[in-house]
Each structure stands twice: as structure tokens, then as C-alpha cells.
C-alpha atoms as a PDB file:
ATOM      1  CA  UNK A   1      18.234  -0.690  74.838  1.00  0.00           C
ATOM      2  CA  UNK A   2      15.077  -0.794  76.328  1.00  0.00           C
ATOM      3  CA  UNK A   3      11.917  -0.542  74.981  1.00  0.00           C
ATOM      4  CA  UNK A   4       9.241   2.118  76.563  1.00  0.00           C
ATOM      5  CA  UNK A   5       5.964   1.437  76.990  1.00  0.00           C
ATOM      6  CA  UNK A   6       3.189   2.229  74.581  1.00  0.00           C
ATOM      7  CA  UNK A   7       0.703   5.113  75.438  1.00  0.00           C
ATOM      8  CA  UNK A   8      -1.975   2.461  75.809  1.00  0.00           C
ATOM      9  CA  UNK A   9      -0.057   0.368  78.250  1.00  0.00           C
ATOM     10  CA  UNK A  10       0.514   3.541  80.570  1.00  0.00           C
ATOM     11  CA  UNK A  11      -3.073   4.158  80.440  1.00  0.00           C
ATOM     12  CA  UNK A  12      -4.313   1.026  80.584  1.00  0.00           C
ATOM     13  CA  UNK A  13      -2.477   1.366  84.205  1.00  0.00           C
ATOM     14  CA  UNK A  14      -2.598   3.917  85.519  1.00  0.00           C
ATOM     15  CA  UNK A  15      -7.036   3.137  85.197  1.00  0.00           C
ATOM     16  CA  UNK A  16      -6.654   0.010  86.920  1.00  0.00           C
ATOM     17  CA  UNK A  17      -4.413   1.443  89.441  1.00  0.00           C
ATOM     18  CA  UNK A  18      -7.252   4.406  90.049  1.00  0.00           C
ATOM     19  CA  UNK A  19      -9.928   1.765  89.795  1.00  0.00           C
ATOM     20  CA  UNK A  20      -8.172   0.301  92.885  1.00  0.00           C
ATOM     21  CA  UNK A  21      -7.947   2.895  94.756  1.00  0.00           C
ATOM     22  CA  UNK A  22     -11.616   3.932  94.731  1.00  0.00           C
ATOM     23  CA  UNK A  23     -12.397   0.248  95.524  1.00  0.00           C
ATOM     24  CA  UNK A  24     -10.221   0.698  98.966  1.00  0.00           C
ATOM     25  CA  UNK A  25     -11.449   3.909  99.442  1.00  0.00           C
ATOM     26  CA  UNK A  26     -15.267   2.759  99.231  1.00  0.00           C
ATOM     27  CA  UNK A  27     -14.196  -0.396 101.391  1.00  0.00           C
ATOM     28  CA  UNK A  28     -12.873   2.206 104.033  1.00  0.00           C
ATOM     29  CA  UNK A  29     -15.999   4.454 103.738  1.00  0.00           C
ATOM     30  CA  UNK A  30     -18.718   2.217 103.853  1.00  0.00           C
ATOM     31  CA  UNK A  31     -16.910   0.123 107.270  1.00  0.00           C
ATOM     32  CA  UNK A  32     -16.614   4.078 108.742  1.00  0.00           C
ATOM     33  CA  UNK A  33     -20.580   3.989 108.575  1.00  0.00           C
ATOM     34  CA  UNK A  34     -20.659   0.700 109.948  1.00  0.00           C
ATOM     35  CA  UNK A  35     -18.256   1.724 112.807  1.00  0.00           C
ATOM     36  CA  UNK A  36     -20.376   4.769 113.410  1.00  0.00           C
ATOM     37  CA  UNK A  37     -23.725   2.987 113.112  1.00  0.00           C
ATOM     38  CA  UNK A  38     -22.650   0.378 115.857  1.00  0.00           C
ATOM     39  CA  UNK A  39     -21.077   3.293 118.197  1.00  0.00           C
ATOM     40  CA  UNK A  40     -24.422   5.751 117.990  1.00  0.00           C
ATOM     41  CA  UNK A  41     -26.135   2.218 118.614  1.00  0.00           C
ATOM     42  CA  UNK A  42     -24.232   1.978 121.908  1.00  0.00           C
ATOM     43  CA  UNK A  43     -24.584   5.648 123.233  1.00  0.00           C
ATOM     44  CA  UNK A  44     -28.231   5.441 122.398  1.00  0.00           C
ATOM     45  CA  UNK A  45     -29.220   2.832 124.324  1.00  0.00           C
ATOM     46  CA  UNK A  46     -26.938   2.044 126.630  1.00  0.00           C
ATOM     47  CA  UNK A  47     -28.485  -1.396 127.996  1.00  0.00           C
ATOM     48  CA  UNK A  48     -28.153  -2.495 124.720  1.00  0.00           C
ATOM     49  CA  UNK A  49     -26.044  -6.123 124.184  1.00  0.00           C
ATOM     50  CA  UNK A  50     -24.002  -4.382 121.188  1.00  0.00           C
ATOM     51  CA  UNK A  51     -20.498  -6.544 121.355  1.00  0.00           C
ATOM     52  CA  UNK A  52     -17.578  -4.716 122.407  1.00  0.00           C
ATOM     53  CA  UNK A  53     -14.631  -5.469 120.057  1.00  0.00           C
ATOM     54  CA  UNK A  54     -11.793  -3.614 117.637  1.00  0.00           C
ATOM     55  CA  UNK A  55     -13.460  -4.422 114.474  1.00  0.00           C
ATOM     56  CA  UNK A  56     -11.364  -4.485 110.589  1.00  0.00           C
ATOM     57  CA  UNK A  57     -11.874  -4.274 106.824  1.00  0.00           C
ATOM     58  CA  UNK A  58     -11.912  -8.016 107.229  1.00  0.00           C
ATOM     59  CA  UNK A  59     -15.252  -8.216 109.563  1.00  0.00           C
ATOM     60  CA  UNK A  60     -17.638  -6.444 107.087  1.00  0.00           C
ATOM     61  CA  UNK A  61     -19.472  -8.812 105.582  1.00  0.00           C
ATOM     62  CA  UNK A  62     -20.780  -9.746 101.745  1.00  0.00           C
ATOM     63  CA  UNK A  63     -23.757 -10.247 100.566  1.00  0.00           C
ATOM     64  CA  UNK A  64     -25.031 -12.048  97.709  1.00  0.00           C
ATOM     65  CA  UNK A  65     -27.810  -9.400  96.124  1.00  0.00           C
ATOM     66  CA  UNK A  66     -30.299 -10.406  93.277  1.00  0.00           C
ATOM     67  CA  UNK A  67     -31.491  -7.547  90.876  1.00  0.00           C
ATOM     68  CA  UNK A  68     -34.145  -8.176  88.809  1.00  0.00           C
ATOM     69  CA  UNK A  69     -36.425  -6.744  86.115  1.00  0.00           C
ATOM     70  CA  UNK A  70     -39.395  -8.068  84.325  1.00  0.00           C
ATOM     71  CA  UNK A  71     -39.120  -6.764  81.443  1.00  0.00           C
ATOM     72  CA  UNK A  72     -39.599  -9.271  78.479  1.00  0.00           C
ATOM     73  CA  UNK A  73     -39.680  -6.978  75.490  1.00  0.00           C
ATOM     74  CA  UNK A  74     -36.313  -5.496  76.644  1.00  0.00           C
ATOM     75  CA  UNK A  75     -33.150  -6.521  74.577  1.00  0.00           C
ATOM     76  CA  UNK A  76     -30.351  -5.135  77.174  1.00  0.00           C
ATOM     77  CA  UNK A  77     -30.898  -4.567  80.411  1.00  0.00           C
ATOM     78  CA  UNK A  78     -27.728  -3.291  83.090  1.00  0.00           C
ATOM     79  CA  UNK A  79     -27.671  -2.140  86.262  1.00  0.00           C
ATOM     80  CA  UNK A  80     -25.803   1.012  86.681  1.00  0.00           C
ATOM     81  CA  UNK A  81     -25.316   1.995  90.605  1.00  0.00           C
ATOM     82  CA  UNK A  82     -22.726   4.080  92.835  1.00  0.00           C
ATOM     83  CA  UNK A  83     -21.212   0.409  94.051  1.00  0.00           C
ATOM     84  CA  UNK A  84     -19.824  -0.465  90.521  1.00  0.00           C
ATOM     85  CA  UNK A  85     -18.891   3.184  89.399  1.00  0.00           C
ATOM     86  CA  UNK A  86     -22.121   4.376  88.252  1.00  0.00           C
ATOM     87  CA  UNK A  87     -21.809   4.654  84.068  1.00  0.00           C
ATOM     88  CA  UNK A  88     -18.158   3.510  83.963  1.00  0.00           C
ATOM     89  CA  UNK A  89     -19.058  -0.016  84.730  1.00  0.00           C
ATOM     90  CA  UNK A  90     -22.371  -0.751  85.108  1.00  0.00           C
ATOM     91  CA  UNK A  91     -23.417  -4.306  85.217  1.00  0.00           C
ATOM     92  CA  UNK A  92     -25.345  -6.306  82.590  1.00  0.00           C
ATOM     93  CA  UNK A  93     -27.969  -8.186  83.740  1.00  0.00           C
ATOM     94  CA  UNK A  94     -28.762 -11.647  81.921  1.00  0.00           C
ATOM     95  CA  UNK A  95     -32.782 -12.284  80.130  1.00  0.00           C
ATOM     96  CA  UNK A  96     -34.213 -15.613  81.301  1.00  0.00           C
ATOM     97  CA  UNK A  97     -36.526 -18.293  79.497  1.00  0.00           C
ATOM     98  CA  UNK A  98     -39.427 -15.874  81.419  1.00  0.00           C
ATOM     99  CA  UNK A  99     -38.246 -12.359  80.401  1.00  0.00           C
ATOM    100  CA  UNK A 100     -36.894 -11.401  83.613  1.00  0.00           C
ATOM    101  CA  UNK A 101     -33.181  -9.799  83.816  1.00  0.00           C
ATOM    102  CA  UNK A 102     -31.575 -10.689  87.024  1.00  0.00           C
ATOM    103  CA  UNK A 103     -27.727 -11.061  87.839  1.00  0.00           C
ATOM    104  CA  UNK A 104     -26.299 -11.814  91.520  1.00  0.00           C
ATOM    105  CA  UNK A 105     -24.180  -9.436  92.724  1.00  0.00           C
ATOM    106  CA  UNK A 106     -21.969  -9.953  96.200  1.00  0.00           C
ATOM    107  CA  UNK A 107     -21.662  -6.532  97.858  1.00  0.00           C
ATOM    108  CA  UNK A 108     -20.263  -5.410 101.386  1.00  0.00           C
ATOM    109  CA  UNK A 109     -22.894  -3.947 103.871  1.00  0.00           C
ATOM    110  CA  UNK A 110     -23.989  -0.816 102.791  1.00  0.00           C
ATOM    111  CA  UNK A 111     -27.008   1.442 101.613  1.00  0.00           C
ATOM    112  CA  UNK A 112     -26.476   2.095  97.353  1.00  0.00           C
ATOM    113  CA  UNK A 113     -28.193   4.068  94.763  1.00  0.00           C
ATOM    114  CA  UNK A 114     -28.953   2.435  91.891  1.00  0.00           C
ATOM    115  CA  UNK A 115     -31.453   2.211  88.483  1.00  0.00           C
ATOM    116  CA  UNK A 116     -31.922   0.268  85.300  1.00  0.00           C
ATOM    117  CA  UNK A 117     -30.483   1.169  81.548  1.00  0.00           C
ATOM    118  CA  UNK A 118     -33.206  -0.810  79.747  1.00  0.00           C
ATOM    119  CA  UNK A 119     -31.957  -0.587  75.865  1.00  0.00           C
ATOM    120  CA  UNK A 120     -30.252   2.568  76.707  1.00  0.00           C
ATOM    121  CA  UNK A 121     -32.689   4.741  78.919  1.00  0.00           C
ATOM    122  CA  UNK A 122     -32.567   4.814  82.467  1.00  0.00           C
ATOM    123  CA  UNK A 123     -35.316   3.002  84.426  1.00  0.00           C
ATOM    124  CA  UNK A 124     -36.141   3.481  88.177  1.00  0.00           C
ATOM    125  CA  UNK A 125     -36.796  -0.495  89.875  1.00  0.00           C
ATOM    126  CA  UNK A 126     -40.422  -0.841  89.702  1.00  0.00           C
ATOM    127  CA  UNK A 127     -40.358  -3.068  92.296  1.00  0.00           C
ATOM    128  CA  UNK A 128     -38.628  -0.744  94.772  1.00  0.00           C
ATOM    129  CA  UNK A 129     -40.554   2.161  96.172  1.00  0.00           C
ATOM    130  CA  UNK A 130     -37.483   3.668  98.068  1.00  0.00           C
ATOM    131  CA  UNK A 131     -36.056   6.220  96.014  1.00  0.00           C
ATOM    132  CA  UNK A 132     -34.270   9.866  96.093  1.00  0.00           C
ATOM    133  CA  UNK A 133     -33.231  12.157  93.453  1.00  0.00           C
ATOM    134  CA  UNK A 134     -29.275  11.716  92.331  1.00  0.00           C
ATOM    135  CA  UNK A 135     -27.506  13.586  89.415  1.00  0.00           C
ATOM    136  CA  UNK A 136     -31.002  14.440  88.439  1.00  0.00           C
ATOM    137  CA  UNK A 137     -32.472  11.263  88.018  1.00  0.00           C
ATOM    138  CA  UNK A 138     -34.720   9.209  89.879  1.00  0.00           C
ATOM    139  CA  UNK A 139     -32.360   6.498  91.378  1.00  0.00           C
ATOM    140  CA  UNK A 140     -33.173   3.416  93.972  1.00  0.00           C
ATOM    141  CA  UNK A 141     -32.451   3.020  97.461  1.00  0.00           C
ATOM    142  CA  UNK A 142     -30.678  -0.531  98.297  1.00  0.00           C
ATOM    143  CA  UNK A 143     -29.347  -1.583 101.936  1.00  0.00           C
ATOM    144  CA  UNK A 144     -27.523  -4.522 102.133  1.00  0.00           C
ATOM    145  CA  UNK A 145     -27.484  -5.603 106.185  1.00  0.00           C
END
């Protein structure tokens, strides 16, 4: 007889199965504004060299992105942004010799909101003046070209 799987087990699935499917879907998304960005590009100026090709998932390219904050009298610092799921999975960033936080991050091209959860309150970059109101917060402006 076989044995059916816990309750856990199922969920523990089917999350990673919907975790995957956002990551395509954001993969799809942010090559559509690429695609469209290249395309207005062209009709705009028409003289422009803009290469003509059929372009894939495949072509969009990553970027290694540093976030830091100096904030030495911080004890946790993470980076919560619209790229990793805002809350769900936000990133923690690590607290060097100097009291700066700062992780690397590889991300496709893009533009992504983003702030800092400094011991548990959120924290607009002081070092980034670009910023828009999300969710009601004040959240950063990032483009990754």
C-alpha cells in the first residue's frame, strides 16, 4: 500500500512550484519591456543603428548589483524589493569590519522597486534619490541596463 504524502510535503510543493512560476512569468515580463524598449527605439529614430534580430529569454542579460547601507549601529539589515518577492523573501544583507551592509545580487535588465528593513522598519536608500510611492511606502527606483 502506498503511503500519501504529508500535508507539509504537498505544501511545501505546491510553493515552490508557484515560486517558479512567478520567476518565468517576471523573466517573460521584464524581456516584453526590453522588446518594446528596443522597437519604440527603432520607430523613433529611424536612422538609428538599433540591430535587427529575433531576440529570446536567453539574450537578456545579468547583472551583478551591489546594495549597500552604512549603517553601523544596525544589527539586521535586508533588502526587501519587487525582484525577490517583496516581504516573502527579502534578502539579508551581510555587516562588514566598517559597518556597511552590502550583498551582490545578479539580476536580469530591468527597472525594480526596492527599500531597506533595518532591525525591522523599513528604510528608503539614502544614497538613492530616485524614488516613488508603492503600497504606501516610500520605495527606491533601481535600473539595471
Amino acid at each position: 500500500m502506498t503511503q500519501r504524502p504529508s500535508a507539509l510535503t504537498v505544501l511545501f510543493f505546491s510553493f515552490m512550484l508557484c515560486l517558479g512560476v512567478v520567476l518565468l512569468l517576471n523573466a517573460f515580463f521584464s524581456y516584453y519591456d526590453y522588446s518594446s524598449a528596443l522597437r519604440l527605439a527603432k520607430s523613433k529614430n529611424s536612422e538609428a543603428e538599433v540591430k535587427s534580430r529575433d531576440h529570446k529569454i536567453s539574450d537578456i542579460a545579468l547583472r551583478k548589483v551591489r546594495f549597500t547601507l552604512n549603517m553601523p549601529e544596525a544589527k539586521e539589515v535586508y533588502v526587501v524589493a519587487n525582484f525577490s518577492l517583496w516581504e516573502a523573501h527579502k534578502i539579508k544583507l551581510e555587516k562588514g569590519d566598517n559597518g556597511v551592509f552590502s550583498n551582490l545580487i545578479v539580476l536580469p535588465q530591468g527597472e525594480y522597486k526596492y527599500y531597506f528593513e533595518v532591525d525591522g522598519k523599513p528604510v528608503a536608500d539614502p544614497s538613492n534619490t530616485d524614488s516613488v510611492e508603492y503600497n504606501g511606502k516610500t520605495v527606491n527606483l533601481r535600473t539595471v541596463i
